[in-house]
C-alpha atoms as a PDB file:
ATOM      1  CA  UNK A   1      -7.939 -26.425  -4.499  1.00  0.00           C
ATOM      2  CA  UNK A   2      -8.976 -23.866  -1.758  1.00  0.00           C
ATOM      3  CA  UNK A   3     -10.937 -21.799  -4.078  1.00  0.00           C
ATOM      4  CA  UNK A   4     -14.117 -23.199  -2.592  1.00  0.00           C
ATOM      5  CA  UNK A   5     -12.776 -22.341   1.143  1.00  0.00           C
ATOM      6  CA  UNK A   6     -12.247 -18.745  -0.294  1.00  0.00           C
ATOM      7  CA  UNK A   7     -14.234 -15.768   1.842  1.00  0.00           C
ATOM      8  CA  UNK A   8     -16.778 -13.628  -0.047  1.00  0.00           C
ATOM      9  CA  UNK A   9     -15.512 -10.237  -0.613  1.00  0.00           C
ATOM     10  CA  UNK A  10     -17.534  -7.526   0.746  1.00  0.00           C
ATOM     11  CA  UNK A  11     -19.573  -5.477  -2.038  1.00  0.00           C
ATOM     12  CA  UNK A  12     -17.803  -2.866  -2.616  1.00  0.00           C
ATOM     13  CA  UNK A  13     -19.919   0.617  -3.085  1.00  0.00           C
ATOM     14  CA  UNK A  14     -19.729   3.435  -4.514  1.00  0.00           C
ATOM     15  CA  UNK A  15     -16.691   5.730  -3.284  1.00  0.00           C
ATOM     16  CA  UNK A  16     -18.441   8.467  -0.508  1.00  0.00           C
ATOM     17  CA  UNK A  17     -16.214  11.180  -1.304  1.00  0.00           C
ATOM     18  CA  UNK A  18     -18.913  13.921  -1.047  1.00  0.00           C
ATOM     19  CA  UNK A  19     -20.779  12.883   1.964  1.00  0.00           C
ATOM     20  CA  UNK A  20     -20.880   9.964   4.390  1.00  0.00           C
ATOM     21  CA  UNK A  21     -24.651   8.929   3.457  1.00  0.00           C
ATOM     22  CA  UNK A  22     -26.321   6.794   5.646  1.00  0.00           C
ATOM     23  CA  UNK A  23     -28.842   4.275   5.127  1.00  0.00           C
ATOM     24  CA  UNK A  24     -32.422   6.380   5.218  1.00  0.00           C
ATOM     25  CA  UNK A  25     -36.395   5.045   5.391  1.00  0.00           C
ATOM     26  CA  UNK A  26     -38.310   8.084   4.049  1.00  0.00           C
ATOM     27  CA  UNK A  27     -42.154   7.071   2.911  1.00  0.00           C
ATOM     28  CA  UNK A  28     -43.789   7.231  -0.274  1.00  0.00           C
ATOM     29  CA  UNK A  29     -47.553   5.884  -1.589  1.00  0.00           C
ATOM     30  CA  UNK A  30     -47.911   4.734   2.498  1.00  0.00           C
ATOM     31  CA  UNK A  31     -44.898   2.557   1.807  1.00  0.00           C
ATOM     32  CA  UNK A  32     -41.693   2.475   3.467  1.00  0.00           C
ATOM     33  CA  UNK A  33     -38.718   2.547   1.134  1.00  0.00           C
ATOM     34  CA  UNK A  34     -35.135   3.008   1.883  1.00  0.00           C
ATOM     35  CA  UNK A  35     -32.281   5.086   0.388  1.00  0.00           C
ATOM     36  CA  UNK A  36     -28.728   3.687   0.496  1.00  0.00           C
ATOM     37  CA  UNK A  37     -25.818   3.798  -1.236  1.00  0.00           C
ATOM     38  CA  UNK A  38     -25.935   1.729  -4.375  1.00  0.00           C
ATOM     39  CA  UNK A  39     -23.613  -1.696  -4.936  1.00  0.00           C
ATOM     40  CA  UNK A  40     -22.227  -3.531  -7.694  1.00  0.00           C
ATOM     41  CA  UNK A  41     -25.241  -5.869  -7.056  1.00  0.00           C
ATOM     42  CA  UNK A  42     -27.638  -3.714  -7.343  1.00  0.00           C
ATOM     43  CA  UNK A  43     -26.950  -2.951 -11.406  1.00  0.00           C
ATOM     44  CA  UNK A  44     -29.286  -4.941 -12.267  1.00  0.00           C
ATOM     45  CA  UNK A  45     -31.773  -3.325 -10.782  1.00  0.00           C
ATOM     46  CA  UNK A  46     -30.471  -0.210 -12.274  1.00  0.00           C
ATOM     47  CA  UNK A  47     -30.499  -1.564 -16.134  1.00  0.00           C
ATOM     48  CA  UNK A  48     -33.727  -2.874 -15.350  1.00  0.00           C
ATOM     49  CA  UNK A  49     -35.494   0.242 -14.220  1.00  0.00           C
ATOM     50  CA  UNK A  50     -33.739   2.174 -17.571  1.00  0.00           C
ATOM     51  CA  UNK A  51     -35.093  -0.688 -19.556  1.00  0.00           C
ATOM     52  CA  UNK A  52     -39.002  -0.072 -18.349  1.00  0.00           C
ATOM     53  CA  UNK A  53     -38.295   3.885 -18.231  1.00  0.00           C
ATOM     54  CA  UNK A  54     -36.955   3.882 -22.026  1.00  0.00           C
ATOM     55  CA  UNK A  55     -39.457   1.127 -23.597  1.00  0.00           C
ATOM     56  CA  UNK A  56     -36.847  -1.129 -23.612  1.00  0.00           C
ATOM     57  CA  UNK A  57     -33.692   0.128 -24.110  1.00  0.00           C
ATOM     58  CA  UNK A  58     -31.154   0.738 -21.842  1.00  0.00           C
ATOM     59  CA  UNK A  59     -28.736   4.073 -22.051  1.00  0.00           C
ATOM     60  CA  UNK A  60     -26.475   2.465 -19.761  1.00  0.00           C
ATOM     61  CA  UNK A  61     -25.745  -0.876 -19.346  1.00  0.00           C
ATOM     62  CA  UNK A  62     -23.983  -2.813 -16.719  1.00  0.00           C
ATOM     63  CA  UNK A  63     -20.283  -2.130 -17.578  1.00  0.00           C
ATOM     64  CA  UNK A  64     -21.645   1.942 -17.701  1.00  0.00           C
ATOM     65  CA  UNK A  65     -22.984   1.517 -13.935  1.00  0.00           C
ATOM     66  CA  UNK A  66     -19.952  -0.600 -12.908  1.00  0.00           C
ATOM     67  CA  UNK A  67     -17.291   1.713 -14.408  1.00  0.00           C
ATOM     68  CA  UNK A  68     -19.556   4.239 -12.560  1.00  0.00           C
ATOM     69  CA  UNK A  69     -19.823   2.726  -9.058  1.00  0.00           C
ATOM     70  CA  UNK A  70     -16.361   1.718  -8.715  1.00  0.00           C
ATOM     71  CA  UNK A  71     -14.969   4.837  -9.362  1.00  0.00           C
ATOM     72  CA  UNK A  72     -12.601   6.170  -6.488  1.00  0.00           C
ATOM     73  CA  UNK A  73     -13.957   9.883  -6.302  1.00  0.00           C
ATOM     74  CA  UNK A  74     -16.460  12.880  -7.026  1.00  0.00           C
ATOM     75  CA  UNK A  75     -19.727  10.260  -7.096  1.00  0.00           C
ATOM     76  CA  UNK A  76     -22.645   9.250  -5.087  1.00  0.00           C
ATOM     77  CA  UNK A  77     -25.239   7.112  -6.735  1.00  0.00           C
ATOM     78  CA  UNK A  78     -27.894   5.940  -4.685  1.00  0.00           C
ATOM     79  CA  UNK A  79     -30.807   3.429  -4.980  1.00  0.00           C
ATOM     80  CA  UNK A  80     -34.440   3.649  -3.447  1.00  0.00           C
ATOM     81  CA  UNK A  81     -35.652  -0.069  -2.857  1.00  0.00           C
ATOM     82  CA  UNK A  82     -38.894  -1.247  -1.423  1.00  0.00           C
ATOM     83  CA  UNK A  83     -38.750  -4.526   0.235  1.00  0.00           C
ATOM     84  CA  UNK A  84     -34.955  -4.997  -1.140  1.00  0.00           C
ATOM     85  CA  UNK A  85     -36.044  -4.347  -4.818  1.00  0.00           C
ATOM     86  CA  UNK A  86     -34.658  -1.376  -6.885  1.00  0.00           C
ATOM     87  CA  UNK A  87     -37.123   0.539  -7.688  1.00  0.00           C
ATOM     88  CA  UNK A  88     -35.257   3.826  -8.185  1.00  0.00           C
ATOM     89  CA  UNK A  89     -32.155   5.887  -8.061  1.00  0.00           C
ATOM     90  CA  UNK A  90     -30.190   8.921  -9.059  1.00  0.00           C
ATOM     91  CA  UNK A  91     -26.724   9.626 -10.035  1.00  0.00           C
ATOM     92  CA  UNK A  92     -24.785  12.227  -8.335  1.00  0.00           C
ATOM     93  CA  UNK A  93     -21.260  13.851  -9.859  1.00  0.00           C
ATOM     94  CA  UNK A  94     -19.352  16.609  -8.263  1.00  0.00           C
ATOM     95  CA  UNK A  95     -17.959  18.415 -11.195  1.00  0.00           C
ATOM     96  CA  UNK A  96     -14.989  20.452 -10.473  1.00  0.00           C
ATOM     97  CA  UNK A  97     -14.398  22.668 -13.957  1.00  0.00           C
ATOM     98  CA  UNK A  98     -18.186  24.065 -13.639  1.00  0.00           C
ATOM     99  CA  UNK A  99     -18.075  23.554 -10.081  1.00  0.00           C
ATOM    100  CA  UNK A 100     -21.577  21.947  -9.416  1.00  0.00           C
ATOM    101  CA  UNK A 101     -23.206  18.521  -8.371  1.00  0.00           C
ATOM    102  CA  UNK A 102     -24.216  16.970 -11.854  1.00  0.00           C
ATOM    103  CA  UNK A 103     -27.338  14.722 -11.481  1.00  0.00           C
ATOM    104  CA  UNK A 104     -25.436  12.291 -14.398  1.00  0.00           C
ATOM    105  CA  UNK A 105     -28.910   9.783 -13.990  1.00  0.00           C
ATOM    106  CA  UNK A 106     -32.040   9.579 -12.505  1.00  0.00           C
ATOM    107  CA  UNK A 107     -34.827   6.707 -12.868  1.00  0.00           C
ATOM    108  CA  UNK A 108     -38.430   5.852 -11.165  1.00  0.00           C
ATOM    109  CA  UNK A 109     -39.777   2.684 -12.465  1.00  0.00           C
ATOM    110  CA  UNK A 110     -43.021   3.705 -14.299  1.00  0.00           C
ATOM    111  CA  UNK A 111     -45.104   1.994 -11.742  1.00  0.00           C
ATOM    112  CA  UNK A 112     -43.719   3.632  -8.513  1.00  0.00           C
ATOM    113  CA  UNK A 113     -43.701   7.185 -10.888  1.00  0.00           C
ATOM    114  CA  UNK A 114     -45.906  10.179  -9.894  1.00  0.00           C
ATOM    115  CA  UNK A 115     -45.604   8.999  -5.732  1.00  0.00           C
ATOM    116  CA  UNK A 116     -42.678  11.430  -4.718  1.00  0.00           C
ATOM    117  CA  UNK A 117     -39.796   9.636  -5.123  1.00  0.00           C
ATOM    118  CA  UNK A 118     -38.229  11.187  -7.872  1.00  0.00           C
ATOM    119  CA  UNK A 119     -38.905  14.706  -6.101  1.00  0.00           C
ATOM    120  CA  UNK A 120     -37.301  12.434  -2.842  1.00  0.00           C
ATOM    121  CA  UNK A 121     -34.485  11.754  -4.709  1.00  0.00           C
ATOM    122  CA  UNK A 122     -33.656  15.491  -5.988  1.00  0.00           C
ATOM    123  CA  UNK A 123     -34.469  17.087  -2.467  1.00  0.00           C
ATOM    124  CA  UNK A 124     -31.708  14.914  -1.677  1.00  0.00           C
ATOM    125  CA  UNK A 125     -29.216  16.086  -4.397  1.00  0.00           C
ATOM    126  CA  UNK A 126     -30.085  19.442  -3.210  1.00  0.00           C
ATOM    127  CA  UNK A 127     -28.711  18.429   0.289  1.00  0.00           C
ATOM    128  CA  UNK A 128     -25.927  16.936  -0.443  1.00  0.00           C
ATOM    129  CA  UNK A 129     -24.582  20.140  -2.963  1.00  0.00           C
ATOM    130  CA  UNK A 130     -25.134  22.032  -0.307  1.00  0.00           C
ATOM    131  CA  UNK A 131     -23.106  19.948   2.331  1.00  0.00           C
ATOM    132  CA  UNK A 132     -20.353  20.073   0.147  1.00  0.00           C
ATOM    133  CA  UNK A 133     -20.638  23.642  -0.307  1.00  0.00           C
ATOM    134  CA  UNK A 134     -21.491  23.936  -4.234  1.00  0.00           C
ATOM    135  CA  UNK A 135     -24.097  26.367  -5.551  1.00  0.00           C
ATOM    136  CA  UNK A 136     -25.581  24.148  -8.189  1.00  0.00           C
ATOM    137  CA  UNK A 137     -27.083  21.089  -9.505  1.00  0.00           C
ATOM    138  CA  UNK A 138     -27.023  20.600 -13.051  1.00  0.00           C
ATOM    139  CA  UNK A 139     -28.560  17.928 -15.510  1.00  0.00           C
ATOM    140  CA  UNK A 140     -29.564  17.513 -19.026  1.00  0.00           C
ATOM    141  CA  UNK A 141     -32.823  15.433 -20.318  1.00  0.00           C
ATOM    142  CA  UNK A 142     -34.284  14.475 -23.417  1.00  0.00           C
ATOM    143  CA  UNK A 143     -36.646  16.580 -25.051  1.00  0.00           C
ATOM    144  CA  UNK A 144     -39.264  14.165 -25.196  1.00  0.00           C
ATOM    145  CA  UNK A 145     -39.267  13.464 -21.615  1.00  0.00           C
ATOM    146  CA  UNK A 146     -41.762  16.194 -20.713  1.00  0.00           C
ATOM    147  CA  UNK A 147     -43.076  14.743 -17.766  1.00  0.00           C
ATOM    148  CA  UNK A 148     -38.855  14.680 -16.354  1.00  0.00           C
ATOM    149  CA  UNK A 149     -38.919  18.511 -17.291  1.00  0.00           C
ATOM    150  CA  UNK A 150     -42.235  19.387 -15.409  1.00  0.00           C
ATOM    151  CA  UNK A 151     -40.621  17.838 -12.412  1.00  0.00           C
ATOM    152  CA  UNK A 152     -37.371  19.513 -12.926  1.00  0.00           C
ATOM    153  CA  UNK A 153     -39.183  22.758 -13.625  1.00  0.00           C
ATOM    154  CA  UNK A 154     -41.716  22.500  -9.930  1.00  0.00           C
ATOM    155  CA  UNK A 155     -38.139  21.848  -8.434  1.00  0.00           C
ATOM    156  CA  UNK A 156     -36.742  25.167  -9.906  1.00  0.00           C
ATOM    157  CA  UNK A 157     -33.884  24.339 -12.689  1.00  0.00           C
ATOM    158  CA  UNK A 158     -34.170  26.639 -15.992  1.00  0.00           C
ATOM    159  CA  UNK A 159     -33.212  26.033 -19.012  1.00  0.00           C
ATOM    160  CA  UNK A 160     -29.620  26.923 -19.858  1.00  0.00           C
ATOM    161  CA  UNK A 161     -28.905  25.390 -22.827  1.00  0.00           C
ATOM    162  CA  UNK A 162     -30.348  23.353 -25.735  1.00  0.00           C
ATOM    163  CA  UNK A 163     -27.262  20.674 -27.008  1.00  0.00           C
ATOM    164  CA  UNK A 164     -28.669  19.341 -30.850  1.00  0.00           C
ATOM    165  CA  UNK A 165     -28.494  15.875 -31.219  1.00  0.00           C
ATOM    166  CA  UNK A 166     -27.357  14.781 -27.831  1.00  0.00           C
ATOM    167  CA  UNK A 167     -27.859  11.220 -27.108  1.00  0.00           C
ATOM    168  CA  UNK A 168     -26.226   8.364 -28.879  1.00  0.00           C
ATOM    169  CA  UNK A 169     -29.544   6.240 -29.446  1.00  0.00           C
ATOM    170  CA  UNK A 170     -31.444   8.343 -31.236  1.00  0.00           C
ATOM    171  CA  UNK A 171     -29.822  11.895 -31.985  1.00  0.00           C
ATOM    172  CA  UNK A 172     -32.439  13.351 -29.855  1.00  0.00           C
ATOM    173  CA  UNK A 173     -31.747  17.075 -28.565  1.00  0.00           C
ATOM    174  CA  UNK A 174     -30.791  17.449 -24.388  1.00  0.00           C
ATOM    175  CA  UNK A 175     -32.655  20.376 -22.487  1.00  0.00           C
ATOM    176  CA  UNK A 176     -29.530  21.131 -20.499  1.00  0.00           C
ATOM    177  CA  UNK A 177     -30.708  22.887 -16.522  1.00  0.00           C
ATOM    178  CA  UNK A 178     -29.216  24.488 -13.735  1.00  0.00           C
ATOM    179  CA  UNK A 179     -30.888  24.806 -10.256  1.00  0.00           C
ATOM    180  CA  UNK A 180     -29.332  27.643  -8.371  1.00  0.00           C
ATOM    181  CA  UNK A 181     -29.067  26.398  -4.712  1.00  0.00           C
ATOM    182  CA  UNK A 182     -28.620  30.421  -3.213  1.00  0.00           C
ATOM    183  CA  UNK A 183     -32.085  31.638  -4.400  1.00  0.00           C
END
C-alpha cells in the first residue's frame, strides 16, 4: 500500500577502498568531460561502449559490471561522460597476491578514440597505484587489439607474458603487461 510513498534509494557506487576519488573535469578534443566514480546506472553505458568497441559483443554484461560495482573492497571503476553520457571508463583492482593495481577493463567508444582519453584514463591508474603505495599496474589484452597495445606500449608496460587461448568468446591469446611505476 505505501510502496508508492517509498523514498528512492541513493545509487550506490562502487566501494572507494583505494582512494577517495573525487568528481574531476579534465578536457579532451576541446570538450569538457568529467571523471567520476561509476554507478549501478551507469552499466548501461558500460555494456554499450563494449558492444561498439567489440563489433557487437559484449565481454561483460550487466550482471559482470554489477557483481563488479557492488563489491565491498579492492575496486575503483570509473566512467568518463560528456554531457552525462558514458563515453568511457576503466576498471581498477588492487590485487593483493601479486601486489599491483590490475586495470581488469578499459573502453573508449570508437568515436571519442584517438582524443586522449584512454591515455587520461591510465595516467590516472598510474596515480592512484601510486597513492596506495603499489609498484605496478598490470593488464592483459587481446592480441588483435593492436591499436590497445601501441597505447599500452607509449605508456611503458612490457610484455610479461603470453596466456594461449585466453578469452572465453573466441579462444583468442592475452598479451599479459606490467608497467613498473619506480622507473
Amino acid at each position: 500500500m505505501f510502496l508508492k510513498f517509498k523514498r528512492k534509494q541513493k545509487e550506490r557506487p562502487v566501494a572507494q577502498t583505494l582512494v577517495d576519488f573525487p568528481e574531476e573535469i579534465f578536457e579532451a578534443a576541446e570538450e569538457e568531460l568529467v571523471l567520476r566514480v561509476a554507478t549501478v546506472s551507469d552499466i548501461p553505458g558500460l555494456v554499450a561502449i563494449q558492444e561498439a568497441v567489440y563489433n557487437g559483443y559484449a565481454p561483460w554484461v550487466s550482471r559482470d559490471f554489477y557483481h563488479e560495482l557492488t563489491q565491498e573492497k579492492d575496486r575503483l571503476y570509473l566512467v568518463a561522460l560528456r554531457k552525462d553520457q558514458v563515453i568511457a571508463f576503466i576498471a581498477l583492482v588492487k590485487r593483493d597476491l601479486v601486489s599491483d593495481l590490475h586495470i581488469a577493463n578499459i573502453a573508449v567508444l570508437p568515436v571519442w578514440q584517438g582524443q586522449q582519453i584512454g591515455s587520461y584514463l591510465i595516467n590516472t591508474a598510474k596515480a592512484v597505484a601510486r597513492e596506495i603505495g603499489l609498484k605496478e599496474l598490470s593488464l592483459e589484452a587481446r592480441r588483435s587489439n593492436t591499436g590497445a597495445l601501441a597505447l599500452y606500449d607509449r605508456h611503458g608496460f612490457t610484455v610479461v607474458d603470453v596466456v594461449e587461448h585466453y578469452y572465453i568468446d573466441n579462444q583468442e591469446d592475452a598479451i599479459s603487461m606490467v608497467l613498473d611505476l619506480e622507473h
